[in-house]
C-alpha atoms as a PDB file:
ATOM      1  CA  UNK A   1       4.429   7.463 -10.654  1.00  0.00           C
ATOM      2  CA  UNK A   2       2.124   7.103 -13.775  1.00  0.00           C
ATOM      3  CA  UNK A   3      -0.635   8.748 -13.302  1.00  0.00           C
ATOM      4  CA  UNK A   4      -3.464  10.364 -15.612  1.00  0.00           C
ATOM      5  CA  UNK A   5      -6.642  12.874 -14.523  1.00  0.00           C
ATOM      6  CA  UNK A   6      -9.640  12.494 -16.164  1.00  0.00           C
ATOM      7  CA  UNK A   7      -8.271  13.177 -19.732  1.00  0.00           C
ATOM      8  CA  UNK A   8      -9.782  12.516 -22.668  1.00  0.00           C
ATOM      9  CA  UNK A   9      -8.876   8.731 -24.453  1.00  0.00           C
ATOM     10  CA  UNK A  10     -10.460   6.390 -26.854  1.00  0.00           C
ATOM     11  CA  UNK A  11     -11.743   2.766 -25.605  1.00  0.00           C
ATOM     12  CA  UNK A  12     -10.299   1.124 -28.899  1.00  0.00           C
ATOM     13  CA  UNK A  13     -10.993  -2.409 -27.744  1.00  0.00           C
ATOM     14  CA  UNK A  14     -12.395  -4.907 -25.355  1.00  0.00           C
ATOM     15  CA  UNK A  15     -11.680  -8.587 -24.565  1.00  0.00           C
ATOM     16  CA  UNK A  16     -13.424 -10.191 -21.919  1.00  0.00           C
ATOM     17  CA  UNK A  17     -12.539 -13.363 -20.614  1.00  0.00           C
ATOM     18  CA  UNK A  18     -12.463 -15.928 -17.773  1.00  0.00           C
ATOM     19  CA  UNK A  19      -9.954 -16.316 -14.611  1.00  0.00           C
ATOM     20  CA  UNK A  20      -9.321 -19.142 -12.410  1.00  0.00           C
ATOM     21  CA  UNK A  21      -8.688 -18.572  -8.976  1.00  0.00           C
ATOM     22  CA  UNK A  22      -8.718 -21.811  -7.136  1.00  0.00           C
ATOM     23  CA  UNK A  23     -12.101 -23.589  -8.344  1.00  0.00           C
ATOM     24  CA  UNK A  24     -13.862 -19.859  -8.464  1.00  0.00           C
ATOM     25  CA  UNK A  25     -14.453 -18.792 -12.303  1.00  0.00           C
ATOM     26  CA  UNK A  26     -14.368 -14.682 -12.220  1.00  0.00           C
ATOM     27  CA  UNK A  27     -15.181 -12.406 -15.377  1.00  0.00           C
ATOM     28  CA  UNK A  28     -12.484  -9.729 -16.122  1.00  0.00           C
ATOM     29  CA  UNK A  29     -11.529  -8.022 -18.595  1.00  0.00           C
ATOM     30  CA  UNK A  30      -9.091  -6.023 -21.149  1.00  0.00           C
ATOM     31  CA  UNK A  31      -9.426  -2.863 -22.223  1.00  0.00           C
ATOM     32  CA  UNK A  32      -7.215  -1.295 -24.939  1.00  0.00           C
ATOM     33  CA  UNK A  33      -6.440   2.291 -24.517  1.00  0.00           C
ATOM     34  CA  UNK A  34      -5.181   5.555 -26.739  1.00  0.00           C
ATOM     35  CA  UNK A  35      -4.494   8.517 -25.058  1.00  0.00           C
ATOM     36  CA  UNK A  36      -2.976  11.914 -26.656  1.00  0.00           C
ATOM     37  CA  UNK A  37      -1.355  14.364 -24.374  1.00  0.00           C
ATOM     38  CA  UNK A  38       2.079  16.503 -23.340  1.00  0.00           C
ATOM     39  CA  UNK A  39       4.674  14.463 -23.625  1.00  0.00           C
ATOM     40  CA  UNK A  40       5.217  15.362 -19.444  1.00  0.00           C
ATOM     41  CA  UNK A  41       3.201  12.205 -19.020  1.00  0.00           C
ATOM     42  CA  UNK A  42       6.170  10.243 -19.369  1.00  0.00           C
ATOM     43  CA  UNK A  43       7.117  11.397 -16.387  1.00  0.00           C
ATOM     44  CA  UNK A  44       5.864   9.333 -14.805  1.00  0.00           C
ATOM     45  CA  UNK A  45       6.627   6.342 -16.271  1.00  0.00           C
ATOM     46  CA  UNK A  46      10.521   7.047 -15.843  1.00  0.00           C
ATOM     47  CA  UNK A  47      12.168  10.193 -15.086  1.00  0.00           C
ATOM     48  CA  UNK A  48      14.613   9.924 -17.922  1.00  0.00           C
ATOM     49  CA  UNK A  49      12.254   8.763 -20.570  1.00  0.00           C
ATOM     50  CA  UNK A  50      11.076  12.135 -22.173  1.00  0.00           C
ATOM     51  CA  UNK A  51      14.553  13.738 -22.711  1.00  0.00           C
ATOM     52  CA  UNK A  52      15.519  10.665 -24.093  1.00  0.00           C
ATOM     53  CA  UNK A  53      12.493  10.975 -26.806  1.00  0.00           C
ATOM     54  CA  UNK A  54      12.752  15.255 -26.823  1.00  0.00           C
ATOM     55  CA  UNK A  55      15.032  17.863 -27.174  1.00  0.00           C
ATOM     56  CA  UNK A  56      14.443  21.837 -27.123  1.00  0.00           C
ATOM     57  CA  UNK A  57      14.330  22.910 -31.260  1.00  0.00           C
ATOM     58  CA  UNK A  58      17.141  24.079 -32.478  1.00  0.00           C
ATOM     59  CA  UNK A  59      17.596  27.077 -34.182  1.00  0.00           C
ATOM     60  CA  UNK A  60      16.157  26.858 -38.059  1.00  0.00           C
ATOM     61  CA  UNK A  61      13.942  23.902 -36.843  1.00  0.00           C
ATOM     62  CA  UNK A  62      11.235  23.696 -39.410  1.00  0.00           C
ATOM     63  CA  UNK A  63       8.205  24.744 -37.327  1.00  0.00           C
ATOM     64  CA  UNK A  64      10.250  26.097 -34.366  1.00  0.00           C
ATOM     65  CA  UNK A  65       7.498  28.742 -33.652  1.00  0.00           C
ATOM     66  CA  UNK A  66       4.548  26.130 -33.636  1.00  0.00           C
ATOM     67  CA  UNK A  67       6.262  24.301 -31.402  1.00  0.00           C
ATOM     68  CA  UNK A  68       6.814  26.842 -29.007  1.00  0.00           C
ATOM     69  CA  UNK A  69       2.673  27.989 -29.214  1.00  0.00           C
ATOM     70  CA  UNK A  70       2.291  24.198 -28.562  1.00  0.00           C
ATOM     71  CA  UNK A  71       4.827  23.692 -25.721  1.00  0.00           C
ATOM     72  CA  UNK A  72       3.179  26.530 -23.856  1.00  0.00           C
ATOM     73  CA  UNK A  73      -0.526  26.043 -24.224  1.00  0.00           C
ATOM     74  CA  UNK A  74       0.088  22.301 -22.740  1.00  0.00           C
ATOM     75  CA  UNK A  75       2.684  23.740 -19.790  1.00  0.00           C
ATOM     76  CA  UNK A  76       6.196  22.487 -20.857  1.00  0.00           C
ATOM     77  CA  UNK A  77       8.296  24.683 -19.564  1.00  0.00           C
ATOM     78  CA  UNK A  78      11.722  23.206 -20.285  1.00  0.00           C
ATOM     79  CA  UNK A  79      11.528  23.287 -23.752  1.00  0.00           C
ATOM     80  CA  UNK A  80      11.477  19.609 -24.930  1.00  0.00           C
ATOM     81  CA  UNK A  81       9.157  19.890 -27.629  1.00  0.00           C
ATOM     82  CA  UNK A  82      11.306  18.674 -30.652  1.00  0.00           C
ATOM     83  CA  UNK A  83      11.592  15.045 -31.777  1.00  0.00           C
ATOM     84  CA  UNK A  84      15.258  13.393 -31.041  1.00  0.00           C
ATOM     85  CA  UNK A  85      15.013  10.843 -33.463  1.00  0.00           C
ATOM     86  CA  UNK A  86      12.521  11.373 -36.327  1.00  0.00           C
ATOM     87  CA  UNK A  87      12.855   7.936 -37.749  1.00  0.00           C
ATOM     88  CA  UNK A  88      11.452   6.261 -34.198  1.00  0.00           C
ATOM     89  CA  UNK A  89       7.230   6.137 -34.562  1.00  0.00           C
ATOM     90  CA  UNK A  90       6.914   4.275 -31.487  1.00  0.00           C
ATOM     91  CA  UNK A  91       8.700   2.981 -28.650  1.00  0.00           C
ATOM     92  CA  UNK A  92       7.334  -0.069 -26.798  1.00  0.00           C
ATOM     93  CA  UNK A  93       7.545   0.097 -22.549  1.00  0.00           C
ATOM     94  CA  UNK A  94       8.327  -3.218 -21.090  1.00  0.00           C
ATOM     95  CA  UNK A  95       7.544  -1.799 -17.636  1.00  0.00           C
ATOM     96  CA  UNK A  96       3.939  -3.262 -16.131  1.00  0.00           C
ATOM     97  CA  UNK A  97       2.163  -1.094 -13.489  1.00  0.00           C
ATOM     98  CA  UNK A  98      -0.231  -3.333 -11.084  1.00  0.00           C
ATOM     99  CA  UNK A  99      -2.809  -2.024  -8.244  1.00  0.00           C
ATOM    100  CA  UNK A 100      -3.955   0.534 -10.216  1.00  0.00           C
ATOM    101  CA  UNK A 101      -7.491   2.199  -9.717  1.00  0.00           C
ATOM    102  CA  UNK A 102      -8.665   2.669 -13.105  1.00  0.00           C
ATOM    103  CA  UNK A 103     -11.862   4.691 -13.754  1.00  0.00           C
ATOM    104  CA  UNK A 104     -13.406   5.071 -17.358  1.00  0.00           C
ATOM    105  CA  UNK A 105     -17.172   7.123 -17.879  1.00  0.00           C
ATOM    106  CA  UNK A 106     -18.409   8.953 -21.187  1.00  0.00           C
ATOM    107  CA  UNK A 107     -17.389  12.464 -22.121  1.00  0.00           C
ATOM    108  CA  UNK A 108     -21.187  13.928 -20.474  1.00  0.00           C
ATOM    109  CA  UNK A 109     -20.698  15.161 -17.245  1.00  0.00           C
ATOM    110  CA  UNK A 110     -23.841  12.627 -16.343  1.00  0.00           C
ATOM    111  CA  UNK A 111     -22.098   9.594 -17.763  1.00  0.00           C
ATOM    112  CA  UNK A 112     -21.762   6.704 -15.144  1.00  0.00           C
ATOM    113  CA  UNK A 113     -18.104   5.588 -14.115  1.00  0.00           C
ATOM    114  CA  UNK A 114     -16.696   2.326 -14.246  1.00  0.00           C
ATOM    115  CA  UNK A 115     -13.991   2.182 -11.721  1.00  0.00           C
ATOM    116  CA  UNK A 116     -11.697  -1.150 -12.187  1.00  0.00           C
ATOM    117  CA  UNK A 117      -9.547  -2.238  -8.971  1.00  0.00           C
ATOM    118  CA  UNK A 118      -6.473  -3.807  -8.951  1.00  0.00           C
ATOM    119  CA  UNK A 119      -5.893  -3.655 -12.408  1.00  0.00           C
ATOM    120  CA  UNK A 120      -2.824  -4.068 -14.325  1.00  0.00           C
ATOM    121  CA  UNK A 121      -1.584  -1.685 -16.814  1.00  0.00           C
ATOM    122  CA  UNK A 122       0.574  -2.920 -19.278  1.00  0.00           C
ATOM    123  CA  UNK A 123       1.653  -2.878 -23.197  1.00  0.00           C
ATOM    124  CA  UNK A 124       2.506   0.874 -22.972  1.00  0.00           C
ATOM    125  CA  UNK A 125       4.154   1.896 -26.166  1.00  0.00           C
ATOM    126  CA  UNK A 126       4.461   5.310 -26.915  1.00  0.00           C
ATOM    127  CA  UNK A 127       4.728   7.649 -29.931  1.00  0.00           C
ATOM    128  CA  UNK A 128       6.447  10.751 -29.448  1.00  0.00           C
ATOM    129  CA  UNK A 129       4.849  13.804 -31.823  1.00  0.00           C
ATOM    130  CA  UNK A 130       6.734  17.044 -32.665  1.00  0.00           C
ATOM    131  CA  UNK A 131       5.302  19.858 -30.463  1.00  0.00           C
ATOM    132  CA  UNK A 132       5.792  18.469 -26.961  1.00  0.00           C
ATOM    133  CA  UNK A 133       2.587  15.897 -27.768  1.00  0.00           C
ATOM    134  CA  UNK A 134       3.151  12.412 -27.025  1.00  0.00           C
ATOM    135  CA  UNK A 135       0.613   9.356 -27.740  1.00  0.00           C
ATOM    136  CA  UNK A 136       0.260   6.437 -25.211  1.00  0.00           C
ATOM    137  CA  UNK A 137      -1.484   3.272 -26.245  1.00  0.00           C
ATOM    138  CA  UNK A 138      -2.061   0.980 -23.529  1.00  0.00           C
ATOM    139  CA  UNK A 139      -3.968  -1.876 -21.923  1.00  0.00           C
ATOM    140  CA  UNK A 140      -5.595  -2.234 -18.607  1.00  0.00           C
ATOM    141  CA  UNK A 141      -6.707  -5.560 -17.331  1.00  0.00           C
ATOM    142  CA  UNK A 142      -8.925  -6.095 -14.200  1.00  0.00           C
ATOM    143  CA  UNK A 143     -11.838  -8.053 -12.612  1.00  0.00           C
ATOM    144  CA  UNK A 144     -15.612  -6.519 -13.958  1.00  0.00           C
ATOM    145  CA  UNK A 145     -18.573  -7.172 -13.104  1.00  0.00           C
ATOM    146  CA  UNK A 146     -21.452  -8.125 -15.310  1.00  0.00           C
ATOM    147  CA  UNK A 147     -23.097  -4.700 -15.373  1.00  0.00           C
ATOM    148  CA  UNK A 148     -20.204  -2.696 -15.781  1.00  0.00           C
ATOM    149  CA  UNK A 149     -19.386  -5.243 -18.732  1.00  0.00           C
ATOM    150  CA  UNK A 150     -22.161  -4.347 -20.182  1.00  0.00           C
ATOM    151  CA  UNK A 151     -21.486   0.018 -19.871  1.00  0.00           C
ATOM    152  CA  UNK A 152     -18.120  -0.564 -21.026  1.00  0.00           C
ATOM    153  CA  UNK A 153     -19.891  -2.330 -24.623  1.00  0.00           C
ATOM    154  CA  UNK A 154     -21.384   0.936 -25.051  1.00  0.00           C
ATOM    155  CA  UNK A 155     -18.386   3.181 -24.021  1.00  0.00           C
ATOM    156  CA  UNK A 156     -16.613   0.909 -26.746  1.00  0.00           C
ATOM    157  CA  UNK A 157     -18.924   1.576 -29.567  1.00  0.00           C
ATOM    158  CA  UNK A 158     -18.867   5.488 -28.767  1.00  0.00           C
ATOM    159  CA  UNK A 159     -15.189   5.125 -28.349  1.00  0.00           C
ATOM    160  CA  UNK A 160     -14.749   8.344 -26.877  1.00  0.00           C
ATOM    161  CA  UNK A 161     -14.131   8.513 -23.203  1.00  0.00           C
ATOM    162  CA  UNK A 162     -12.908  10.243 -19.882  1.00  0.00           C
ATOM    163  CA  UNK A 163     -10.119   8.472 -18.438  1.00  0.00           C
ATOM    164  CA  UNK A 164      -8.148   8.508 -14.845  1.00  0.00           C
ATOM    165  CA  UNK A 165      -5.350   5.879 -13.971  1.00  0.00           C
ATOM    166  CA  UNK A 166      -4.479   6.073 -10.260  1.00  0.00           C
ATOM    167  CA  UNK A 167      -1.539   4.904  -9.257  1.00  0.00           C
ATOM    168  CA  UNK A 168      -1.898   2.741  -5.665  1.00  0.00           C
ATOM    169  CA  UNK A 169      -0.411   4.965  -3.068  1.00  0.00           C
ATOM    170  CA  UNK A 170      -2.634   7.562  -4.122  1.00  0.00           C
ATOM    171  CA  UNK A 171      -5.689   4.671  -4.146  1.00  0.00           C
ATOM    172  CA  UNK A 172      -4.686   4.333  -0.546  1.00  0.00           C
ATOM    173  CA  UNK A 173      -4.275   7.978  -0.073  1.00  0.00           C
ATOM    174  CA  UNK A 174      -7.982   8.477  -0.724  1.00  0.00           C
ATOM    175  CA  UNK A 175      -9.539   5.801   1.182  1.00  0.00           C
ATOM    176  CA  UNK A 176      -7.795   6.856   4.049  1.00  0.00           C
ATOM    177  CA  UNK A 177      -9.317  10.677   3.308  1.00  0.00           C
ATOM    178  CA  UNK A 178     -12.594   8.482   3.283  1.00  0.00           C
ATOM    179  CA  UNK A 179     -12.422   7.052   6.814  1.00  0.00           C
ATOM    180  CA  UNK A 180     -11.855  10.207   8.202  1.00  0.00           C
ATOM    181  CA  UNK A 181     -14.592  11.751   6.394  1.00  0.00           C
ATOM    182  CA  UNK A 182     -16.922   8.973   7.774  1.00  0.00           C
ATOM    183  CA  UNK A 183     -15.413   9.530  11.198  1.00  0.00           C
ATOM    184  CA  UNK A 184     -16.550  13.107  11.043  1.00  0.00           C
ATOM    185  CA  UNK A 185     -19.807  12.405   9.284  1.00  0.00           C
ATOM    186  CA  UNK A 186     -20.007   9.906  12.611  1.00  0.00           C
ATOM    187  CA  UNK A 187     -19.429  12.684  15.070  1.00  0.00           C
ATOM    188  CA  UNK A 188     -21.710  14.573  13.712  1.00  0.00           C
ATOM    189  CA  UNK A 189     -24.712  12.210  13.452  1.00  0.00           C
ATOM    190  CA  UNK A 190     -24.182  11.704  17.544  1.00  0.00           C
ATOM    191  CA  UNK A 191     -24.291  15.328  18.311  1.00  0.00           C
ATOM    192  CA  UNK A 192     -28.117  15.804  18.306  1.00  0.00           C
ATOM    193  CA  UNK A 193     -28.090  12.895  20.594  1.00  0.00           C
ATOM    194  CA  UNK A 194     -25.721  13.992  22.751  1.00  0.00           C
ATOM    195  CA  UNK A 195     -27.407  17.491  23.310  1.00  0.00           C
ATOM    196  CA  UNK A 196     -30.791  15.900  23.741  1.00  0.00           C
ATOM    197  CA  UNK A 197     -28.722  13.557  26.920  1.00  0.00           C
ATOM    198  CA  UNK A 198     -27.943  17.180  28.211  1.00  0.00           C
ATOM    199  CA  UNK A 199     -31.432  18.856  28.024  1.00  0.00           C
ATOM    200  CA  UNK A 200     -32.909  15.819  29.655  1.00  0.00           C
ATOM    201  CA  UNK A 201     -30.234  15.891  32.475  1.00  0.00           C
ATOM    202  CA  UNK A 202     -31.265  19.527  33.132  1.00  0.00           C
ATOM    203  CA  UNK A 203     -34.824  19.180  33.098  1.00  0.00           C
ATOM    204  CA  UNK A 204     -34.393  16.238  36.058  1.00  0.00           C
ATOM    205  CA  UNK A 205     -31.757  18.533  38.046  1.00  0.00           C
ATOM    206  CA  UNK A 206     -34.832  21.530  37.704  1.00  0.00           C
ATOM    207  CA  UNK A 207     -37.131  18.880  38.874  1.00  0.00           C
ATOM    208  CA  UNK A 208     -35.023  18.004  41.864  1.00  0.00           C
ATOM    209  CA  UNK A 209     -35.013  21.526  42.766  1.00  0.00           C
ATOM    210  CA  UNK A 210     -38.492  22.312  42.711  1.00  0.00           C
ATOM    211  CA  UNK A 211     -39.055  19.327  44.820  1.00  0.00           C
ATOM    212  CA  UNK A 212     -36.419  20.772  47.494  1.00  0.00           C
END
């Protein structure tokens, strides 16, 4: 599943506009992406996808040992660091990924997050560098709300940003880690209660006694 961490991308663009549902106008809003990365995020958006786009260099390969540096400071292990076709910039993925969790914030640790729900992420195209580094373009499209319209204007005109796409099962993954957190949190809260029930249950049995 495509997925991406809190890695570093570049808010290129926004578009905000109107949907309809029904007779109930809501803001939302499109966000044009640019990430840079190993090119083991395609992954995850098919399985056969970065062989297709990569091969391991060949011996004489202009740059062979650059590549290799590069291939193991980002953790490619099999080797698939050299371009397959050089004449192919880019390469334009029809596949659209929907219920995704998408969470955008400023490179300082202190920067507030936007998280997007539901959002649609779509218009992948991809450009596949030599040394195992791929670039993914991409927009995400989503309901906002008015404040968070306004943080992502100033997230746009610093362009630089700290970017996590979560994929839905793992959306549902963590709200379920949040109920039982809460249910915990819960059990704890009632304890004090609970031990004060005991202590006053003791005192009336001692009182019982002493009146015996």
């Amino acid at each position: 599943m495509f997925e991406i961490q809190n890695h570093d991308a570049a808010l290129t663009n926004i578009n905000q506009r109107i949907e309809r549902h029904g007779d109930e106008r809501v803001l939302a809003v499109d966000l044009s992406l640019l990430l840079a990365g190993p090119n083991t995020i395609l992954d995850g958006i098919h399985p056969d996808l970065r062989a297709s786009l990569y091969r391991a260099p060949a011996s004489g390969d202009q740059g062979d040992f650059v590549n290799d540096q590069k291939a193991k400071e980002s953790g490619i292990d099999d080797g698939l660091v050299a371009r397959r076709i050089s004449c192919v910039s880019s390469f334009p993925i029809a596949q659209v990924f929907e219920n995704y969790e998408v969470t955008v914030r400023g490179q300082l640790k202190r920067s507030k997050s936007i998280k997007l729900i539901d959002a649609k992420i779509k218009g992948l195209v991809v450009r596949a560098l030599d040394g195992g580094t791929v670039e993914v373009s991409l927009k995400a499209s989503a309901e906002v709300e008015p404040d968070d319209l306004a943080t992502l204007g100033k997230l746009h005109l610093i362009g630089d940003i700290r970017l996590t796409l979560t994929p839905p099962d793992s959306v549902s993954a963590g709200a379920e880690d949040d109920d039982d957190e809460e249910d915990e949190d819960g059990d704890e809260s009632d304890e004090p209660q609970r031990r004060g029930d005991l202590l006053e249950e003791q005192e009336r049995e001692e009182e019982r006694a002493r009146a015996a």
